[in-house]
C-alpha atoms as a PDB file:
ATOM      1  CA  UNK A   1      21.863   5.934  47.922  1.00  0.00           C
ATOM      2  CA  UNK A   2      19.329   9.134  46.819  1.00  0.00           C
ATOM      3  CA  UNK A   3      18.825  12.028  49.192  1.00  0.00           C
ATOM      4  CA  UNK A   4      15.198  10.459  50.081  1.00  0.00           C
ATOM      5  CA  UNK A   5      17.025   7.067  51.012  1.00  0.00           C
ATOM      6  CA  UNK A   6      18.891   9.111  53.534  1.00  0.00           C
ATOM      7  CA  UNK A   7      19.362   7.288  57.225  1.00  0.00           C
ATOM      8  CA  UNK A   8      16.341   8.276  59.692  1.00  0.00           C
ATOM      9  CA  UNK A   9      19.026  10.024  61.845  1.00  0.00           C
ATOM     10  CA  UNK A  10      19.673  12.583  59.562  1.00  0.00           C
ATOM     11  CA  UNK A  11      18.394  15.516  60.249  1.00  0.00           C
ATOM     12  CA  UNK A  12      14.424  16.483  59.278  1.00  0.00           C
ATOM     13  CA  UNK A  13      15.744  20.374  57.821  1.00  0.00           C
ATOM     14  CA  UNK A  14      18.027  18.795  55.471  1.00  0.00           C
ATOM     15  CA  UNK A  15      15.430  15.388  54.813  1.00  0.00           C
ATOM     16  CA  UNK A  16      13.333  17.889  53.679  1.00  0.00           C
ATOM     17  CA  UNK A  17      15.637  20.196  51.656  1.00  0.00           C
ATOM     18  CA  UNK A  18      16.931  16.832  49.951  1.00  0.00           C
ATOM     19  CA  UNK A  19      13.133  16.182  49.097  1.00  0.00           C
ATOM     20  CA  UNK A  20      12.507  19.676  48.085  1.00  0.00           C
ATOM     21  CA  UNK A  21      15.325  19.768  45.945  1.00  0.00           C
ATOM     22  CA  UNK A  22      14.276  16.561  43.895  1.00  0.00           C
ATOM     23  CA  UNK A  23      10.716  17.349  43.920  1.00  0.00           C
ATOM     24  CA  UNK A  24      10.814  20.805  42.565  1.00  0.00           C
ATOM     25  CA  UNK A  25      14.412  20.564  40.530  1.00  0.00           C
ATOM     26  CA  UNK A  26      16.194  22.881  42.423  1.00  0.00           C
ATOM     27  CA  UNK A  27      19.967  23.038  44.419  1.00  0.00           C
ATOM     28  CA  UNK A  28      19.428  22.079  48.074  1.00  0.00           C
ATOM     29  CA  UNK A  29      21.482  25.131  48.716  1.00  0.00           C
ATOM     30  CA  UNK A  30      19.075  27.237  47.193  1.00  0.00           C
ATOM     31  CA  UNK A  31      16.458  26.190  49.720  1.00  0.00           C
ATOM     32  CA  UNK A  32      16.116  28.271  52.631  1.00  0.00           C
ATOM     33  CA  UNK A  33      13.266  28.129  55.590  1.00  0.00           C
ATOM     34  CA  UNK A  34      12.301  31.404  54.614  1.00  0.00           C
ATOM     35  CA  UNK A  35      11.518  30.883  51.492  1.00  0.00           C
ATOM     36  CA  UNK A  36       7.662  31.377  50.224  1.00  0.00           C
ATOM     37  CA  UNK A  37       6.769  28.376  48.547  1.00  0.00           C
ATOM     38  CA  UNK A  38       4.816  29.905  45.914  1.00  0.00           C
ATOM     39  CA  UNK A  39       5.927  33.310  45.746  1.00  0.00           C
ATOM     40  CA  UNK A  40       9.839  32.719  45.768  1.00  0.00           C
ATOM     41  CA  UNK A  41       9.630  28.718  44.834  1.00  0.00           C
ATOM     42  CA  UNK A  42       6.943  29.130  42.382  1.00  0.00           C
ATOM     43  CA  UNK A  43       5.371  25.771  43.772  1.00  0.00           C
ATOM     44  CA  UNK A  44       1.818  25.432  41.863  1.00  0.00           C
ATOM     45  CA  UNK A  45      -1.168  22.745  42.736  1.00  0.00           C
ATOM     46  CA  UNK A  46       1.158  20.220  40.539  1.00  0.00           C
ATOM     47  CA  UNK A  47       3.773  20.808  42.954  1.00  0.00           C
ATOM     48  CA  UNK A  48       1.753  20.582  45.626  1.00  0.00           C
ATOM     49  CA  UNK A  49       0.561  17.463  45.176  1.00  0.00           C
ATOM     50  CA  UNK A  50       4.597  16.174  44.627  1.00  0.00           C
ATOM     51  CA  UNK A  51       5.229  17.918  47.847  1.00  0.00           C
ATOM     52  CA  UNK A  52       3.261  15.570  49.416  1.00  0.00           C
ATOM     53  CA  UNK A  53       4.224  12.366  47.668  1.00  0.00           C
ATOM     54  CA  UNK A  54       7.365  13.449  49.046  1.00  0.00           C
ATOM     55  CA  UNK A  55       6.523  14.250  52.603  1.00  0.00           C
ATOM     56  CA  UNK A  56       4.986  10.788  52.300  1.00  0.00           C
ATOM     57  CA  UNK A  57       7.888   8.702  50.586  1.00  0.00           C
ATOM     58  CA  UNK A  58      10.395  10.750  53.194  1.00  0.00           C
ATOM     59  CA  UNK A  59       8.893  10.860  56.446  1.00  0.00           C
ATOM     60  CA  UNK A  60       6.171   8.242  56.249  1.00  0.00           C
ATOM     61  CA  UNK A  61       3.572  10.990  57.191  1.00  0.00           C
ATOM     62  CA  UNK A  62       0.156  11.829  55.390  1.00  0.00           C
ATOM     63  CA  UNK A  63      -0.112  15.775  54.465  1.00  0.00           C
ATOM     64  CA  UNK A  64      -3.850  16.706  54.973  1.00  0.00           C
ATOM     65  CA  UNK A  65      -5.446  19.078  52.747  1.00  0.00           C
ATOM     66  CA  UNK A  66      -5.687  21.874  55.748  1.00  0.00           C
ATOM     67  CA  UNK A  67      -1.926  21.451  56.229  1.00  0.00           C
ATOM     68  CA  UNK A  68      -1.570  22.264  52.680  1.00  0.00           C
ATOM     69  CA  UNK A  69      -3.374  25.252  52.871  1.00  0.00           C
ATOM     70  CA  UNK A  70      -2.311  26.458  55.430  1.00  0.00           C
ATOM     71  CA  UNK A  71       1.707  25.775  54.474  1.00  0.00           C
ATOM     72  CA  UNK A  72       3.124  29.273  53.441  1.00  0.00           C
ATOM     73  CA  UNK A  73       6.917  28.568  53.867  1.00  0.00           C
ATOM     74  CA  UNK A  74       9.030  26.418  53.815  1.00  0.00           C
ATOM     75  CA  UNK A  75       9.658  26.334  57.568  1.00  0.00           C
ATOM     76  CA  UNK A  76       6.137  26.234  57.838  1.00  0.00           C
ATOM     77  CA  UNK A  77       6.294  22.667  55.931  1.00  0.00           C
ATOM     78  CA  UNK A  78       9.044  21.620  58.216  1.00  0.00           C
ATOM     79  CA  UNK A  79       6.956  22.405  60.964  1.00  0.00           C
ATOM     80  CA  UNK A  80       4.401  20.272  60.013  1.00  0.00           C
ATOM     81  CA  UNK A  81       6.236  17.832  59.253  1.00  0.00           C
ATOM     82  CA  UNK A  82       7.945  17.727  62.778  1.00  0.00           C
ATOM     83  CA  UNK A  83       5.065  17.910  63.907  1.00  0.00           C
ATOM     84  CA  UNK A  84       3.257  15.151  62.551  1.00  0.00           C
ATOM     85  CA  UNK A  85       6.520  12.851  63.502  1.00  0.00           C
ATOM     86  CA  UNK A  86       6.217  14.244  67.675  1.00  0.00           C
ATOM     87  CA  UNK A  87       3.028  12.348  66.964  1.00  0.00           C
ATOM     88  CA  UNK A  88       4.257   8.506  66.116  1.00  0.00           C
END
């Protein structure tokens, strides 16, 4: 089973790690909610654009392009992306 096939119980923080990781070719471990996504992750507009794919294929929730812009961190994604699943 891959990290993005992951039961829905598990936990969104380490969901989105798992996705992170894959997405960008990193260590989960090295993924912190801290982290800057571009400054410290180096994510470009290439990146951007697997985040969401990801976000999408993980959680079943649409990234819009204000969320985008307005994601700094990575806790800032998760917080989105929390957000977005209160909703359903």
């Amino acid at each position: 089973m891959s990290a993005l096939a992951t039961p829905h119980h598990t936990s969104i923080p380490s969901r989105l790690r798992a996705m992170l990781a894959e997405r960008l070719g990193l260590n989960e471990q090295d993924i912190a909610d801290g982290l800057h996504l571009v400054d410290e992750l180096y994510v470009d507009s290439l990146d951007l654009v697997e985040i969401e794919i990801g976000v999408m294929e993980t959680f079943g929730v649409e990234l819009s392009e204000e969320d985008i812009l307005t994601m700094q961190t990575v806790a800032d994604l998760r917080t989105i992306v929390s957000n977005k699943l209160a909703l359903l």
